[in-house]
Every structure is written in structure tokens, then in C-alpha cells.
PDB file of N, CA and C in Angstrom:
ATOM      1  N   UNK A   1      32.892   6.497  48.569  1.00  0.00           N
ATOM      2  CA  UNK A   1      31.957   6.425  47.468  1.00  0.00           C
ATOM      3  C   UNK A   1      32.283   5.200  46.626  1.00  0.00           C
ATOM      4  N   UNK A   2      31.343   4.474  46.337  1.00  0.00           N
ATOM      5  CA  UNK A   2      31.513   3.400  45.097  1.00  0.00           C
ATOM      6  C   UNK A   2      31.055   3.700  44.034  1.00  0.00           C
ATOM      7  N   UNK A   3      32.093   2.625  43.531  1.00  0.00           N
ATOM      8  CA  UNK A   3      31.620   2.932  41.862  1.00  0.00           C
ATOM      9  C   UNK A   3      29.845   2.266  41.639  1.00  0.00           C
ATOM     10  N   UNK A   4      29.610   2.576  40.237  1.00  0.00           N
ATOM     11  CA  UNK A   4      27.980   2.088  39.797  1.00  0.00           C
ATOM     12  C   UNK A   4      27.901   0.686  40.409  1.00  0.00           C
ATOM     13  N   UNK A   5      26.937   0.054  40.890  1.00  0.00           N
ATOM     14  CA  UNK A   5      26.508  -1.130  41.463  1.00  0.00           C
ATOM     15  C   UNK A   5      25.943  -1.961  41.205  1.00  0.00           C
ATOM     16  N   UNK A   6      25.665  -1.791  39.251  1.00  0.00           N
ATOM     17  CA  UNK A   6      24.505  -2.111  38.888  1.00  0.00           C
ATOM     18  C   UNK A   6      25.341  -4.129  38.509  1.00  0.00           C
ATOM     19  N   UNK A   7      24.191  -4.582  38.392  1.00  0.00           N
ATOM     20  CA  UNK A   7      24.511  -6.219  38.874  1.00  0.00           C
ATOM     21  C   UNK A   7      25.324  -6.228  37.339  1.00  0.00           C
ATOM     22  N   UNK A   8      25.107  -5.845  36.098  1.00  0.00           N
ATOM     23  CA  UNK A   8      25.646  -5.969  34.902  1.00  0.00           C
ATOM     24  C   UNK A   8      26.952  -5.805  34.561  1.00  0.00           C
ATOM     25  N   UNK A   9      27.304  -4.952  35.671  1.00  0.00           N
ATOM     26  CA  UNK A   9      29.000  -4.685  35.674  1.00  0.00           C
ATOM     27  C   UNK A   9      29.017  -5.301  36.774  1.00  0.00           C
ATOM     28  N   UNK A  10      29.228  -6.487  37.130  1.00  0.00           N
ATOM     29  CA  UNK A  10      30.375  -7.083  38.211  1.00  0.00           C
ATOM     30  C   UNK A  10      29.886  -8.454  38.699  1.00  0.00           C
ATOM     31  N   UNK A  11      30.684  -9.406  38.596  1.00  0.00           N
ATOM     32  CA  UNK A  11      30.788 -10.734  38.772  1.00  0.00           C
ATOM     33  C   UNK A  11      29.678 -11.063  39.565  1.00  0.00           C
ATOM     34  N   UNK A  12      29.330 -12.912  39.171  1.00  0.00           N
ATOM     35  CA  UNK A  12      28.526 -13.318  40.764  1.00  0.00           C
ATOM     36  C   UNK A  12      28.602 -13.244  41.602  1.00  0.00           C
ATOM     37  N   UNK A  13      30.236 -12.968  42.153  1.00  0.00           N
ATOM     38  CA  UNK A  13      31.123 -13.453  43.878  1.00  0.00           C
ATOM     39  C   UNK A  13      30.312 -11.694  43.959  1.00  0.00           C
ATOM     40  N   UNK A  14      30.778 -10.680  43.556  1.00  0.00           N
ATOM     41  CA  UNK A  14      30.725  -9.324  43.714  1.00  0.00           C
ATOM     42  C   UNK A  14      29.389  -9.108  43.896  1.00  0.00           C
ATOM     43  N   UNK A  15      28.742  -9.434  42.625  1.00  0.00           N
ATOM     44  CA  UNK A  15      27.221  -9.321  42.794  1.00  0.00           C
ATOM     45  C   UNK A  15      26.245  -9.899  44.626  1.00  0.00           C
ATOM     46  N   UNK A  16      27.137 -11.129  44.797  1.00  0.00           N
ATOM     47  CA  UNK A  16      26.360 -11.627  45.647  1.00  0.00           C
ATOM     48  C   UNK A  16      26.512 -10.682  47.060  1.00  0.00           C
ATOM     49  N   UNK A  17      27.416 -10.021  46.986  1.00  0.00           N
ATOM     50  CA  UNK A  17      28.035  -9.595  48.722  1.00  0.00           C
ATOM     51  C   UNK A  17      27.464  -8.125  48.198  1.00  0.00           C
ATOM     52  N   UNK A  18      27.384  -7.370  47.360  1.00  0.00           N
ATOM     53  CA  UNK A  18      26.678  -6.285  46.994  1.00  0.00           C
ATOM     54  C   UNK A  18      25.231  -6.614  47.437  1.00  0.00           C
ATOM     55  N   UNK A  19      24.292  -7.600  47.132  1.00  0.00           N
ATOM     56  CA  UNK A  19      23.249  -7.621  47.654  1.00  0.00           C
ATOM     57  C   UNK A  19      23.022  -7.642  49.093  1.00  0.00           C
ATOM     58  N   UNK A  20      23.454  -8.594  49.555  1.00  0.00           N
ATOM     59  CA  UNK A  20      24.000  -9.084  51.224  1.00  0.00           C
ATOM     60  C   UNK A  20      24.454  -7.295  51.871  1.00  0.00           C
ATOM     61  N   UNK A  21      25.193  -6.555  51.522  1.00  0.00           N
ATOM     62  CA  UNK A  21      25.136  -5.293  52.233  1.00  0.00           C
ATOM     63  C   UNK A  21      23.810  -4.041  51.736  1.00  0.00           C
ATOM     64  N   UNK A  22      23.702  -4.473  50.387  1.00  0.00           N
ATOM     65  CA  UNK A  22      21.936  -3.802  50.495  1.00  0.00           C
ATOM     66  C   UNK A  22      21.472  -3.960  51.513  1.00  0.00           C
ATOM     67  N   UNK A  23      21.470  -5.348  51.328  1.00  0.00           N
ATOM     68  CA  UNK A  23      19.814  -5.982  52.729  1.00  0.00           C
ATOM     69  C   UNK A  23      20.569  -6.177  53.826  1.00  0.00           C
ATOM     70  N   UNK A  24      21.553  -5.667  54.629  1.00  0.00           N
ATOM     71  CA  UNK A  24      21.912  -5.443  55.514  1.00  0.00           C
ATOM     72  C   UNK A  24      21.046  -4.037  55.873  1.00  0.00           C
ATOM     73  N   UNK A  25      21.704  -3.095  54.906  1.00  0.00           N
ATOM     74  CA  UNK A  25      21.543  -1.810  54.978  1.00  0.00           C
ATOM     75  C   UNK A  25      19.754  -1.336  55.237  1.00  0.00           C
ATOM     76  N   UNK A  26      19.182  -2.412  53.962  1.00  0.00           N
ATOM     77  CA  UNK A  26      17.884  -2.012  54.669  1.00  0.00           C
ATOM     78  C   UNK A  26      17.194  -2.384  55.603  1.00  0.00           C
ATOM     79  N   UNK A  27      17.828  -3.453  56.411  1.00  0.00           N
ATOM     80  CA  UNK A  27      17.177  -4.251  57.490  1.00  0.00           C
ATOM     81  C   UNK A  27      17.284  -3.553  58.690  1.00  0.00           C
ATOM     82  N   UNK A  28      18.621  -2.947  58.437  1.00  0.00           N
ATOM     83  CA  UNK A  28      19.504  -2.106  60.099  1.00  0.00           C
ATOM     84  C   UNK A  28      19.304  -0.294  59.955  1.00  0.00           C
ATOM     85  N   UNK A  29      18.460   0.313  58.561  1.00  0.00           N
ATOM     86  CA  UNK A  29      18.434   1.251  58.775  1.00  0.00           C
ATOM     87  C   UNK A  29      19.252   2.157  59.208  1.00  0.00           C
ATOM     88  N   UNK A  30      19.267   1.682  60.646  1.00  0.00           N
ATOM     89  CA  UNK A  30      20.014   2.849  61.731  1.00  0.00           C
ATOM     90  C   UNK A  30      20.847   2.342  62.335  1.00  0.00           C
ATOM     91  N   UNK A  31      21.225   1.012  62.687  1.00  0.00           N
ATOM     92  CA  UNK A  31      22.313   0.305  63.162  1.00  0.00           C
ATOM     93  C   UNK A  31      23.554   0.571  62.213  1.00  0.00           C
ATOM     94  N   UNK A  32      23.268   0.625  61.179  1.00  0.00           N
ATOM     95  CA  UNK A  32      24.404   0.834  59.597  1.00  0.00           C
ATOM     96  C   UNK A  32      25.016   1.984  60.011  1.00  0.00           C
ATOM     97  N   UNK A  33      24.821   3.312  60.563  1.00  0.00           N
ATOM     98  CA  UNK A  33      25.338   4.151  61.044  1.00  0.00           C
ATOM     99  C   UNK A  33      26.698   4.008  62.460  1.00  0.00           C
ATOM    100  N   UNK A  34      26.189   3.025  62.732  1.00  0.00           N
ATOM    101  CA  UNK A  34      27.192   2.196  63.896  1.00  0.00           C
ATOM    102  C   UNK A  34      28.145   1.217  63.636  1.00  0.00           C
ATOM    103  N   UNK A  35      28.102   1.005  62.288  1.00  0.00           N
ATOM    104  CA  UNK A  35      28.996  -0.062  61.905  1.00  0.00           C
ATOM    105  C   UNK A  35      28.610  -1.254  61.780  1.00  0.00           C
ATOM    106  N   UNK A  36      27.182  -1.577  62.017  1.00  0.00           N
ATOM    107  CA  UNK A  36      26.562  -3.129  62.113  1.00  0.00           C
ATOM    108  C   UNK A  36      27.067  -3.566  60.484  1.00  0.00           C
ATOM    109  N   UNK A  37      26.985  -2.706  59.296  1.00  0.00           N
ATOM    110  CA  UNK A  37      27.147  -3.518  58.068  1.00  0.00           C
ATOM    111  C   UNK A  37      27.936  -3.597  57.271  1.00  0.00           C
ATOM    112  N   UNK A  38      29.522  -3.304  58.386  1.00  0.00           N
ATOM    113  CA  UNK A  38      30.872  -2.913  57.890  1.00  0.00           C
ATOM    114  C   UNK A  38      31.496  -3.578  57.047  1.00  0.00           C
ATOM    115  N   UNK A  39      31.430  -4.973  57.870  1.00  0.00           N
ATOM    116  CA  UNK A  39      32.292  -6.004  57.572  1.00  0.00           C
ATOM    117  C   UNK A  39      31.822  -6.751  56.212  1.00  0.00           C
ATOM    118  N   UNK A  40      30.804  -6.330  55.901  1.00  0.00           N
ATOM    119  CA  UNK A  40      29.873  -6.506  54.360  1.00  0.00           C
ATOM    120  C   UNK A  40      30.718  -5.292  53.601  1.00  0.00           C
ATOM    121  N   UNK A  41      30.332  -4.293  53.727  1.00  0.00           N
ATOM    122  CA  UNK A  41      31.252  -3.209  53.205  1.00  0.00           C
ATOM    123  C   UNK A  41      32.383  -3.649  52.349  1.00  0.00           C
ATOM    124  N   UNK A  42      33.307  -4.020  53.768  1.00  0.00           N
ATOM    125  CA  UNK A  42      34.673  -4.328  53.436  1.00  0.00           C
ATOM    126  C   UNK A  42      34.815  -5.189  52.564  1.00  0.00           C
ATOM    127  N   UNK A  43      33.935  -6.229  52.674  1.00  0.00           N
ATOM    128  CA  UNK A  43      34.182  -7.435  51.688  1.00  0.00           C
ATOM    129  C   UNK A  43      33.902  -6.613  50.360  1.00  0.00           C
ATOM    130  N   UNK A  44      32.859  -6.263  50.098  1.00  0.00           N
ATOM    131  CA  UNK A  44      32.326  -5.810  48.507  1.00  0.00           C
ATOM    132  C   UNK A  44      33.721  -4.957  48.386  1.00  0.00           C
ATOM    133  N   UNK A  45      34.400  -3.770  48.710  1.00  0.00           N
ATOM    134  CA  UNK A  45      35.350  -3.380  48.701  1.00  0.00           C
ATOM    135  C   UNK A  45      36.410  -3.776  48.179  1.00  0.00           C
ATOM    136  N   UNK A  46      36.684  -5.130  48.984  1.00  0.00           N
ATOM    137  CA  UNK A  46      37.645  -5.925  48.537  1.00  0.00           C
ATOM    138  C   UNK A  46      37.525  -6.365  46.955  1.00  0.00           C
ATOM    139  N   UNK A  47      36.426  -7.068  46.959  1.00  0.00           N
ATOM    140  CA  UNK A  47      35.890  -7.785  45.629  1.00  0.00           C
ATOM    141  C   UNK A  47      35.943  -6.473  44.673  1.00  0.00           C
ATOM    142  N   UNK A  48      35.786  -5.356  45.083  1.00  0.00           N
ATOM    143  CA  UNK A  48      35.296  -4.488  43.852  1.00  0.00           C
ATOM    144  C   UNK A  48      36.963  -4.459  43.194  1.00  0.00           C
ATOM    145  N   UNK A  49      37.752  -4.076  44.300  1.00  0.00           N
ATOM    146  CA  UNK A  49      39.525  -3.778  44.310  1.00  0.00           C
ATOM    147  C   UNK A  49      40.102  -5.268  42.988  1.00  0.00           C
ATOM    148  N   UNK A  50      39.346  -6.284  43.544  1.00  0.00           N
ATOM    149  CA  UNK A  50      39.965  -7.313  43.113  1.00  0.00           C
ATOM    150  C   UNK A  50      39.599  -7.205  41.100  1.00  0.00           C
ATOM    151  N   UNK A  51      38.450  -6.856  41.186  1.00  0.00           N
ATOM    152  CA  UNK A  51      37.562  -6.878  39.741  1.00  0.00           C
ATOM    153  C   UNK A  51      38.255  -5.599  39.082  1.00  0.00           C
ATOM    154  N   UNK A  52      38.457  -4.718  39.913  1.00  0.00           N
ATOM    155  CA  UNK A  52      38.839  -3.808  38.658  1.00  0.00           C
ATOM    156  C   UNK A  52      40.438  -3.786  38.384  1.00  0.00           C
ATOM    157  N   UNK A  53      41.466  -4.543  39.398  1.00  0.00           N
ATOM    158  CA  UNK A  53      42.291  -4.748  39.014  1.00  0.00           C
ATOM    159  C   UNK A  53      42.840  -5.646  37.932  1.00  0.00           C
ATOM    160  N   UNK A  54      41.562  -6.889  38.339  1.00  0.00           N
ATOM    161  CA  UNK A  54      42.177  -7.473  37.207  1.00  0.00           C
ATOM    162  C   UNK A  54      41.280  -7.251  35.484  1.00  0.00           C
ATOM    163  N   UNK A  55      40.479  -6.446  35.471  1.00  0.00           N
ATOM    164  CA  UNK A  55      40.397  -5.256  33.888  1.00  0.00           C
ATOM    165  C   UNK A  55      41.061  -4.692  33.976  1.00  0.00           C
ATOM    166  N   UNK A  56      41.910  -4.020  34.799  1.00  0.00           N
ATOM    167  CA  UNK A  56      42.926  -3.169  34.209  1.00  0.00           C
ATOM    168  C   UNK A  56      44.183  -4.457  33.753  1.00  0.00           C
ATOM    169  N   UNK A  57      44.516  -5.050  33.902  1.00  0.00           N
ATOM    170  CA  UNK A  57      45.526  -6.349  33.344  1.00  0.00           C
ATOM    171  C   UNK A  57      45.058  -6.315  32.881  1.00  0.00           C
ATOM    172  N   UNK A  58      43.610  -6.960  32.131  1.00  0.00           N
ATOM    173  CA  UNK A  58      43.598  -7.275  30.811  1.00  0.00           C
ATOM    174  C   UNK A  58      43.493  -5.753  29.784  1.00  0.00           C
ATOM    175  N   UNK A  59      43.324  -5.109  30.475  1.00  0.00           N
ATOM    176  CA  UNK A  59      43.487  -3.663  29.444  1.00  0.00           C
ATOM    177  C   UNK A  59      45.080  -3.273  29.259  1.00  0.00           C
ATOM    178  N   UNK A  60      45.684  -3.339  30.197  1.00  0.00           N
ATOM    179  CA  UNK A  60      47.255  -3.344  29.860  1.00  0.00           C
ATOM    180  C   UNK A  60      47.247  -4.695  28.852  1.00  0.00           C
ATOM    181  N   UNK A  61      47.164  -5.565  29.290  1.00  0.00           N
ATOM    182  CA  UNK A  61      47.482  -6.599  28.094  1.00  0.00           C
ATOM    183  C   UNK A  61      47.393  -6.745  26.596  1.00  0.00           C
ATOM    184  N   UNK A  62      46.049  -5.969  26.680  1.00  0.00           N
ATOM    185  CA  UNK A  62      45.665  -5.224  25.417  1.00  0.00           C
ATOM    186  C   UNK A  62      45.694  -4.466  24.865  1.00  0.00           C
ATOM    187  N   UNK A  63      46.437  -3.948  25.287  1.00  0.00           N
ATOM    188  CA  UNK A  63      47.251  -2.463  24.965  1.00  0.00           C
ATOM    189  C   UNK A  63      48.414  -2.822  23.992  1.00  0.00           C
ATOM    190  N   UNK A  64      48.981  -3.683  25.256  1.00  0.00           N
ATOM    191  CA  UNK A  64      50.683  -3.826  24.727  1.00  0.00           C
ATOM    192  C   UNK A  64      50.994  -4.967  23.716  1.00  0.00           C
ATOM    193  N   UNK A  65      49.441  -5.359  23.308  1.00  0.00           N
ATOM    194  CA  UNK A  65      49.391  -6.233  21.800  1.00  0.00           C
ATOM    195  C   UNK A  65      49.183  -5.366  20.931  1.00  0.00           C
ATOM    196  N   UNK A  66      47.876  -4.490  21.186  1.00  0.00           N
ATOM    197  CA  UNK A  66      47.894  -3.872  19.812  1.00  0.00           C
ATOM    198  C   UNK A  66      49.235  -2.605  19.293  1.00  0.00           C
ATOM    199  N   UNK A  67      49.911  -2.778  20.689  1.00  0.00           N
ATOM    200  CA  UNK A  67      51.563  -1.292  20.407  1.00  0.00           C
ATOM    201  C   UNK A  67      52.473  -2.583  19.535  1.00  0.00           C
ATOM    202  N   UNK A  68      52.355  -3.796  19.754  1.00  0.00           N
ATOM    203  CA  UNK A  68      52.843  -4.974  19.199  1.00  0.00           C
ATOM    204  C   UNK A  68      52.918  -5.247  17.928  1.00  0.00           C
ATOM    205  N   UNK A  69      51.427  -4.832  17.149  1.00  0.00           N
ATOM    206  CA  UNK A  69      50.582  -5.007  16.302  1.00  0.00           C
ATOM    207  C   UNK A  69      51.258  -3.838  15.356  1.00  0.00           C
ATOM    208  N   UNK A  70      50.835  -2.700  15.525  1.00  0.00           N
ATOM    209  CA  UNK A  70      51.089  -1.459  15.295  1.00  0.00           C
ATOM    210  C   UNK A  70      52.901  -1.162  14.504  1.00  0.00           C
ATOM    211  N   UNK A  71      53.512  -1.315  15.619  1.00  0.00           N
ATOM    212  CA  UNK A  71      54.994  -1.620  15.031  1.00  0.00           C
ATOM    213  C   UNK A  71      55.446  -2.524  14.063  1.00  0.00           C
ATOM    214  N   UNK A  72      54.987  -4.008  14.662  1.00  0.00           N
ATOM    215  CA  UNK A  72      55.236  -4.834  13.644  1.00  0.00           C
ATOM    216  C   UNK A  72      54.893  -4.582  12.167  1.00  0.00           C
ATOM    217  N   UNK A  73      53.121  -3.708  11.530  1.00  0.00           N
ATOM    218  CA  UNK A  73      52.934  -3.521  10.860  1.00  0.00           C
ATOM    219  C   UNK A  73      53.551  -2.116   9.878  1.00  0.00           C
ATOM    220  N   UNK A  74      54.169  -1.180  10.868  1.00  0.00           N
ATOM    221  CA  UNK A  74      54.972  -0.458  10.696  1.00  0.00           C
ATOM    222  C   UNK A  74      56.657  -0.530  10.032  1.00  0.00           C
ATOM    223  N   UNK A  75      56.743  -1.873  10.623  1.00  0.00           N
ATOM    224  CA  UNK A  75      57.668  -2.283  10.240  1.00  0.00           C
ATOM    225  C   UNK A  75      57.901  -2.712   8.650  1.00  0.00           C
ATOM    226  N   UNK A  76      56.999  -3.594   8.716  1.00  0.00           N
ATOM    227  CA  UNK A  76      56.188  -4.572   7.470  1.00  0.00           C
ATOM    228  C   UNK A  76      56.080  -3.002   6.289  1.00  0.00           C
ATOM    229  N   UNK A  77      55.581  -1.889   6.148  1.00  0.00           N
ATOM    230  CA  UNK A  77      55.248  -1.235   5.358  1.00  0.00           C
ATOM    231  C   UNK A  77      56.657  -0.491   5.124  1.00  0.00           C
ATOM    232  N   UNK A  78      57.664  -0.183   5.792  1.00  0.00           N
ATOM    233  CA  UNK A  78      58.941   0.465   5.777  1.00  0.00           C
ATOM    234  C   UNK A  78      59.505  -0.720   4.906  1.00  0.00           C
ATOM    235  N   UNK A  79      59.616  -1.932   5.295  1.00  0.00           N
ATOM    236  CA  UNK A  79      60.984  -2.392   4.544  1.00  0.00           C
ATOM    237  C   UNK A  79      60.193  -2.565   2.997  1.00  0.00           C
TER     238      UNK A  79
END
């Protein structure tokens, strides 16, 4: 199962190979059942793996500024 597909969440590179296995899918109908539109698959797959890994870095990143933030200002109000 994939995540939502919609073109607004996910890059041009992503966007573009998401379309490319649509119109695989609707061209081959029934070949898609055989594997004709795998190797499209795999790629978007890849790309999707690649995109949400790197939001999660920047969500860790942003995390561990505002725990940064937080203390420091914690700090600041104690002394």
C-alpha cells in the first residue's frame, strides 16, 4: 500500500515516476498483474523511501533545536 499520491505532497523527481506508473497502469490494464509495471513501482518506492526519509531529518532536526531552545530558556529563567 502507498502512502497519498496526491502531486502536492511530493517532489518533481517523485511526482514524475508516480505519473509514468499511472500510465503504465492504465495502458497495461492487465499486463500490470504480471509485472509489466514493476520496475516503475520500484522506482516510485524508492523515491517515496528517499522523500520521507529525508522529512523525517529535518523533523529530527527540528526537534532537537527547539529541546535546545527550551532548556536554554529554562536555564535563562532559573539563574
Amino acid at each position: 500500500m502507498h502512502p497519498d499520491l496526491s502531486p502536492h505532497l511530493h517532489s518533481e523527481e517523485c511526482n514524475l515516476v508516480i505519473n509514468l506508473l499511472k500510465n503504465c497502469q492504465k495502458e497495461h490494464s492487465f499486463l500490470r498483474f504480471f509485472g509489466h509495471c514493476n520496475d516503475l513501482d520500484r522506482e516510485m518506492q524508492k523515491c517515496l523511501k528517499k522523500e520521507y526519509q529525508e522529512n523525517r531529518a529535518k523533523s529530527q532536526a527540528h526537534a532537537e533545536e527547539m529541546r535546545r531552545k527550551l532548556i536554554n530558556a529554562s536555564k535563562h529563567t532559573e539563574s
